[in-house]
N, C-alpha and C. Protein backbone atom coordinates (compact mmCIF):
# COMPACT_ATOMS: atom_id res chain seq x y z
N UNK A 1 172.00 99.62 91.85
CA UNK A 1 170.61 100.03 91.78
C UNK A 1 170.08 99.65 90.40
N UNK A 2 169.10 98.86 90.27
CA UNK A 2 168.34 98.13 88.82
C UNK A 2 167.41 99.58 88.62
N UNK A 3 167.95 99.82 87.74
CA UNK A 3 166.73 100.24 86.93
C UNK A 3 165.89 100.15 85.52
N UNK A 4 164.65 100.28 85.95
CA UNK A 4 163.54 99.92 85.79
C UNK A 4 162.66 100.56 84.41
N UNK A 5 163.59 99.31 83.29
CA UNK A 5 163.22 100.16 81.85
C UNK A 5 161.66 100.34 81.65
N UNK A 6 161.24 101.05 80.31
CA UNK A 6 160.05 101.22 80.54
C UNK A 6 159.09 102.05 81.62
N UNK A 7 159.44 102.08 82.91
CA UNK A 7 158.78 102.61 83.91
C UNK A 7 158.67 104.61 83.52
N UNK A 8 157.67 105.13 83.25
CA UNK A 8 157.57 106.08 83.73
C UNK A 8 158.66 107.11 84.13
N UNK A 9 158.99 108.13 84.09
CA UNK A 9 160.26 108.90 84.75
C UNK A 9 159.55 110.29 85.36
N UNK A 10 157.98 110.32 85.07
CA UNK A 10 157.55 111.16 85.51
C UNK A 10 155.70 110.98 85.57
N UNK A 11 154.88 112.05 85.76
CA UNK A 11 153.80 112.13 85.50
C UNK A 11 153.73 113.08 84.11
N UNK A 12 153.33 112.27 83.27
CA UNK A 12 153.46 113.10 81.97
C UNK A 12 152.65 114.49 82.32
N UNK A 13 153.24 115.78 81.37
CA UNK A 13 153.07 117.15 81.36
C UNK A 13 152.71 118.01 83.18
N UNK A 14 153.58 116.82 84.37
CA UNK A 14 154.05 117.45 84.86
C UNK A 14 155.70 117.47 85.74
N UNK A 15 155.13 117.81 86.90
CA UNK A 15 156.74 117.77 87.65
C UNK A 15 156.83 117.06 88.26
N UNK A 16 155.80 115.55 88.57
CA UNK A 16 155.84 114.96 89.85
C UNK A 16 156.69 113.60 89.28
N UNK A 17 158.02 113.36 90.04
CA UNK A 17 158.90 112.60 89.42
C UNK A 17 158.71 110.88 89.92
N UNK A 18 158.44 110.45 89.41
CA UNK A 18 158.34 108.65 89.33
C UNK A 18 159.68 107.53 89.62
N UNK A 19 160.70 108.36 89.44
CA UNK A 19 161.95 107.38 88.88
C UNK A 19 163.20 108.67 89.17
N UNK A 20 164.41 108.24 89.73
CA UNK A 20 165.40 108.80 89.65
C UNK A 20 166.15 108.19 88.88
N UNK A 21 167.44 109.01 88.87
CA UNK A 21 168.39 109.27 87.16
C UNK A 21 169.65 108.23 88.07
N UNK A 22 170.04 108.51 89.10
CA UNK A 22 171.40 107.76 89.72
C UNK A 22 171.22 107.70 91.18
N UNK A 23 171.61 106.59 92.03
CA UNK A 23 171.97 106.38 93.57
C UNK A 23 172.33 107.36 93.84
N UNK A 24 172.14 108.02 94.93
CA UNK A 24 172.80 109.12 96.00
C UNK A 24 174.30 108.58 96.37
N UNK A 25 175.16 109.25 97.16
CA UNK A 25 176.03 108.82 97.55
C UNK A 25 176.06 108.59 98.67
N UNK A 26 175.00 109.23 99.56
CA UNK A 26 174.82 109.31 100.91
C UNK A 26 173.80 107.81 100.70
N UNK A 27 173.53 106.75 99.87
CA UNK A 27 172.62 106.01 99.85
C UNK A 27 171.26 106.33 100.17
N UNK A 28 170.27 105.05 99.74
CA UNK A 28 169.20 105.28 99.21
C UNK A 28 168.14 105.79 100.96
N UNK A 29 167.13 107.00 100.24
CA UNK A 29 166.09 107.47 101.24
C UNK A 29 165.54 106.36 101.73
N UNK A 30 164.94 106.54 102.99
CA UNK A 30 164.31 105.48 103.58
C UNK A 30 162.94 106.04 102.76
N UNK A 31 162.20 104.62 103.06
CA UNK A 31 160.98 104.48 102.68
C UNK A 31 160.05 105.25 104.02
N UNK A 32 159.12 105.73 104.19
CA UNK A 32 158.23 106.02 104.93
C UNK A 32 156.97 106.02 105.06
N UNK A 33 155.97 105.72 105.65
CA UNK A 33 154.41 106.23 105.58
C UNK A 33 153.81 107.26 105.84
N UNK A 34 153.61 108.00 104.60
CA UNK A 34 153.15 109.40 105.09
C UNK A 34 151.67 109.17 105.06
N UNK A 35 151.05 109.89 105.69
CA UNK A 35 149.30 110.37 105.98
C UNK A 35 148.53 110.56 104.54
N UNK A 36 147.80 110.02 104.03
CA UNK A 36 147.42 110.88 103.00
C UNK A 36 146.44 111.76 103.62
N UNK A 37 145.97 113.24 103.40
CA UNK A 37 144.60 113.44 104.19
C UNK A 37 143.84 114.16 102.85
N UNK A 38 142.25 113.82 103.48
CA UNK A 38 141.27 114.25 102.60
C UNK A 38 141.28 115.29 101.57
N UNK A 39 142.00 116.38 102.38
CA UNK A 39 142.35 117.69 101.55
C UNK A 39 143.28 117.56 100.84
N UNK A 40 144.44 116.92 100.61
CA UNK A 40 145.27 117.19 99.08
C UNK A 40 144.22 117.72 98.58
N UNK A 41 145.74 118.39 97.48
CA UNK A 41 145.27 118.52 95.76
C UNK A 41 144.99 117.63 95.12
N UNK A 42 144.15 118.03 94.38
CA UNK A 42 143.88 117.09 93.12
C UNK A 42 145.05 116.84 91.87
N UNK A 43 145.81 117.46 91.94
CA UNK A 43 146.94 117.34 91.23
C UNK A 43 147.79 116.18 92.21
N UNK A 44 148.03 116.61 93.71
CA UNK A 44 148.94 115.20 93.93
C UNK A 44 148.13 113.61 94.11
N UNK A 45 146.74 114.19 93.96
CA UNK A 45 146.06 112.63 93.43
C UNK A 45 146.38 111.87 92.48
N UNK A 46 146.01 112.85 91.51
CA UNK A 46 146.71 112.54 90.23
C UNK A 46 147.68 111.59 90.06
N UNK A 47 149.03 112.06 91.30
CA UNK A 47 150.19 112.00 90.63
C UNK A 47 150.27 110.79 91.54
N UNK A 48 149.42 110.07 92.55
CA UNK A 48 149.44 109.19 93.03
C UNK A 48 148.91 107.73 92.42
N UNK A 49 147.83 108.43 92.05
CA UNK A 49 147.21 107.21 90.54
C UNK A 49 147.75 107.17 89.58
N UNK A 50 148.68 108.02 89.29
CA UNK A 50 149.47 107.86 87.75
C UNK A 50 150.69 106.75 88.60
N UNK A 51 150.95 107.25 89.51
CA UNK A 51 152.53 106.13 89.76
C UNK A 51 152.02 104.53 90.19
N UNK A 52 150.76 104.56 90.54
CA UNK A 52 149.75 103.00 90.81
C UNK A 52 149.61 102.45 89.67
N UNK A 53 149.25 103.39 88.74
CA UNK A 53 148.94 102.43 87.63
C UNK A 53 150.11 102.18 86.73
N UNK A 54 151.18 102.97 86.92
CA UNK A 54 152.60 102.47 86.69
C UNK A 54 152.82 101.07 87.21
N UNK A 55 152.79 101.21 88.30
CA UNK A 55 153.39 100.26 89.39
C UNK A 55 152.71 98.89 88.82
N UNK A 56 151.17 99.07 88.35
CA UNK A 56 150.20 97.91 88.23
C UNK A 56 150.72 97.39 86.84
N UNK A 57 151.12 98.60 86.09
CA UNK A 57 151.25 98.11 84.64
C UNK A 57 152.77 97.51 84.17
N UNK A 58 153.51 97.87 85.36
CA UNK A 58 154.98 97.25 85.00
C UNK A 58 155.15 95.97 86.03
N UNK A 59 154.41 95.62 87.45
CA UNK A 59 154.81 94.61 88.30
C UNK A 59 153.61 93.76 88.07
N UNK A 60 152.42 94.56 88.08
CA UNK A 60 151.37 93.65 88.65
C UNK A 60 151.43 93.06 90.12
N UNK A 61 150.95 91.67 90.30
CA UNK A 61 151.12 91.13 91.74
C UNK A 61 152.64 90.48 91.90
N UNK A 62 153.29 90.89 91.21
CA UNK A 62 154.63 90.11 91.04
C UNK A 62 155.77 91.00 92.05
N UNK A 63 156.79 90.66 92.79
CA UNK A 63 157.39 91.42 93.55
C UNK A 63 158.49 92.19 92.77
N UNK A 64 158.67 93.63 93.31
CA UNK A 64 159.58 93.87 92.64
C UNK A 64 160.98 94.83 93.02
N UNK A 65 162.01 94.85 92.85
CA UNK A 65 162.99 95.55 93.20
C UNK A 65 162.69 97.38 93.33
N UNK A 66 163.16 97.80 94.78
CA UNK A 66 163.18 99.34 94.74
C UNK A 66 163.62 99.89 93.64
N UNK A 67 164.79 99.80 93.60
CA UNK A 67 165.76 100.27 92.74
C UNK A 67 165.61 101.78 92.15
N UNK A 68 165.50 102.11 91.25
CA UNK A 68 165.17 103.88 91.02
C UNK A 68 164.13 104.44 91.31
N UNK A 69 163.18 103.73 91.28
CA UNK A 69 161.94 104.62 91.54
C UNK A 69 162.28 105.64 93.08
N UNK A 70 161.14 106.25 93.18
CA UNK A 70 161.06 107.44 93.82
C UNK A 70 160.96 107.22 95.32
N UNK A 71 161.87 107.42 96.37
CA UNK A 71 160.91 107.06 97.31
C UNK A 71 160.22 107.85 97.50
N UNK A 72 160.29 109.23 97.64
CA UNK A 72 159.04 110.44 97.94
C UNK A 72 157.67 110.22 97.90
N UNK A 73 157.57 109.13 95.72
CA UNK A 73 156.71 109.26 95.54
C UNK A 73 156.23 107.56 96.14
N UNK A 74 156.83 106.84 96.61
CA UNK A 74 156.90 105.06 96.76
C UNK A 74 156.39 105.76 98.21
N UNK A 75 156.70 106.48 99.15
CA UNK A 75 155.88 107.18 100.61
C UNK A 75 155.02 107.37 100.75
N UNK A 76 154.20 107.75 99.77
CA UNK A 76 152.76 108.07 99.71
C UNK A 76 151.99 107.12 99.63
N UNK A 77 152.53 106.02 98.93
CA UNK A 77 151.50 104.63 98.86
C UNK A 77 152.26 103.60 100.07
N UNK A 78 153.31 103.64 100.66
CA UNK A 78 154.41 102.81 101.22
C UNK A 78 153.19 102.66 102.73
N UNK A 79 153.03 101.05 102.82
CA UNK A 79 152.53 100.56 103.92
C UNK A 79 151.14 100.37 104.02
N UNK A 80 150.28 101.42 103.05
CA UNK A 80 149.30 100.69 102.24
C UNK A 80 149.21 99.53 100.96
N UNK A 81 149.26 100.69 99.96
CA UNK A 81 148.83 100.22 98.93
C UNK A 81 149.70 99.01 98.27
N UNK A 82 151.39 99.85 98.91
CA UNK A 82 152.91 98.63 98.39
C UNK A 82 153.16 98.49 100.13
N UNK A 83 153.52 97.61 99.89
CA UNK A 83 154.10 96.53 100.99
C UNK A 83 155.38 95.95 100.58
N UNK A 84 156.22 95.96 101.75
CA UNK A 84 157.35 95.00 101.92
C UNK A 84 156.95 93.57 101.24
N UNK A 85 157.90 92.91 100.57
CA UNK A 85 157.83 91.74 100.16
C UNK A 85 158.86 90.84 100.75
N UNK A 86 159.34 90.83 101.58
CA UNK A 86 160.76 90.30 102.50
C UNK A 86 160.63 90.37 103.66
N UNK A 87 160.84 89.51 104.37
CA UNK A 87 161.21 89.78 106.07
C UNK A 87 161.84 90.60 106.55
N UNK A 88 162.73 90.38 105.77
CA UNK A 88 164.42 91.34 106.35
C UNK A 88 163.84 92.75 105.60
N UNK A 89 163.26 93.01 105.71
CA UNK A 89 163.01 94.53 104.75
C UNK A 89 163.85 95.56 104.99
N UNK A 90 164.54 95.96 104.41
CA UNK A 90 165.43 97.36 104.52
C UNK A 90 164.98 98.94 104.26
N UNK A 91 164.53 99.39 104.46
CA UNK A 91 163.61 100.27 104.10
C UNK A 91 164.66 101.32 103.02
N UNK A 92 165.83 101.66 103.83
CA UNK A 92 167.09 102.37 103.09
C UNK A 92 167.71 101.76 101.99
N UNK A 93 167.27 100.79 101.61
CA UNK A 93 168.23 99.85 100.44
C UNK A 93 167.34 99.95 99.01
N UNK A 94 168.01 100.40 98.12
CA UNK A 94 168.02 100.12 96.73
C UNK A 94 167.62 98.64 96.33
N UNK A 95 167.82 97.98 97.07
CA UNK A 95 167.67 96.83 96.73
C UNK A 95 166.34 95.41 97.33
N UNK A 96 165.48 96.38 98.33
CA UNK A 96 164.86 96.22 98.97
C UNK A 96 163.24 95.51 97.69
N UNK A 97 163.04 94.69 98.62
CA UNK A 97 161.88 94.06 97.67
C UNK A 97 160.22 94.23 98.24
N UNK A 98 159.46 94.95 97.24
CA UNK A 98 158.27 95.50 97.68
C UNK A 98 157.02 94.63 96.76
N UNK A 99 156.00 95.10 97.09
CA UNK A 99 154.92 94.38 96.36
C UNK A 99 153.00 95.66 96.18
N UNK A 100 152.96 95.07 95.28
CA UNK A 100 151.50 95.83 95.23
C UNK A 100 150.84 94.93 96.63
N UNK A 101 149.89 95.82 97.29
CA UNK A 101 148.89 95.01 97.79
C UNK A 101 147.75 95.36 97.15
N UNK A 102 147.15 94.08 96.68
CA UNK A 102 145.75 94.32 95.49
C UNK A 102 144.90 94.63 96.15
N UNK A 103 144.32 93.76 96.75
CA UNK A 103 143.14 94.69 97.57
C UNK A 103 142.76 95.98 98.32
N UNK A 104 143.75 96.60 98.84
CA UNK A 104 144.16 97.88 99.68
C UNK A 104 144.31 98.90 98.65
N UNK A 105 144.90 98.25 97.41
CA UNK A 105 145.40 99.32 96.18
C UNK A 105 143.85 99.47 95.67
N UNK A 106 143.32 98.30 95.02
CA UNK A 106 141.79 98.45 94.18
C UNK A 106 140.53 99.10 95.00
N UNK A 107 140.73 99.37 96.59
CA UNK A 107 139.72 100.26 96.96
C UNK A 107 140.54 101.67 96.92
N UNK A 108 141.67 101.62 96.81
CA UNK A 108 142.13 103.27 97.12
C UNK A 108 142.44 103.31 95.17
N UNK A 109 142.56 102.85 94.89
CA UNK A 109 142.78 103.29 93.05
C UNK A 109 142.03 102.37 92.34
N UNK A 110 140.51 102.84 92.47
CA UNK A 110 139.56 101.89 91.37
C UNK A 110 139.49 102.11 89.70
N UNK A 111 139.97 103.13 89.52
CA UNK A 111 140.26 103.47 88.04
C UNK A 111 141.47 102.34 87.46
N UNK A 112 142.13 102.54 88.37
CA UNK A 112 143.40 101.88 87.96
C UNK A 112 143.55 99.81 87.58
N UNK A 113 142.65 99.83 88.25
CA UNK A 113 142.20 98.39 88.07
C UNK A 113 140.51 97.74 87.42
N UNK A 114 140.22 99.14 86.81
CA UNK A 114 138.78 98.74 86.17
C UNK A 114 139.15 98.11 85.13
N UNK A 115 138.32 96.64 84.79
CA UNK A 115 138.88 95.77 83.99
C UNK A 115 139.54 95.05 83.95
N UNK A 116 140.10 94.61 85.55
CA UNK A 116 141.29 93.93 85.68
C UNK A 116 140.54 92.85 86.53
């Protein structure tokens, strides 16, 4: 499992985690698409635009390895905003290769790309 210097390990001054510390043994969570709906908190907004503009500020449009990051928090944007970058996509693999999608990301996180 690569991990991913520089990246974030959290949402600063809180609990919403960005990055894990080591592989499971039971191997890596599958990826999933969860719902976002209107009503969240504003706190797990937050913590959704903080890990985008991670994502924007360490890959950009460039593809990049799962590897530590979160899937919990990689679920919430997974099938919108990041996309599979591979055919063979593994959803369970550490090693699985994903990608920003820019356009899908810059209407759902316009802060995050003002100026870009």
């Amino acid at each position: 499992m690569i991990k991913h210097r520089g990246f974030p390990g959290r949402l600063p001054g809180t609990d919403y985690q960005f990055t894990i510390r080591r592989p499971s043994k039971k191997g890596a969570t599958p990826l999933t698409t969860r719902e976002r709906y209107a009503d969240r908190r504003p706190a797990d907004r937050r913590a959704d635009e903080g890990f985008m503009m991670a994502l924007w500020h360490c890959f950009g449009e460039e593809p990049f390895e799962r590897g530590n990051l979160d899937a919990g928090r990689l679920s919430w944007l997974f099938g919108r905003e990041v996309i599979a970058a591979e055919d063979d996509f593994d959803p369970a693999s550490y090693d699985a290769m994903l990608r920003v999608n820019v356009p899908v990301a810059r209407a759902s996180f316009p802060d995050v790309f003002e100026g870009n």
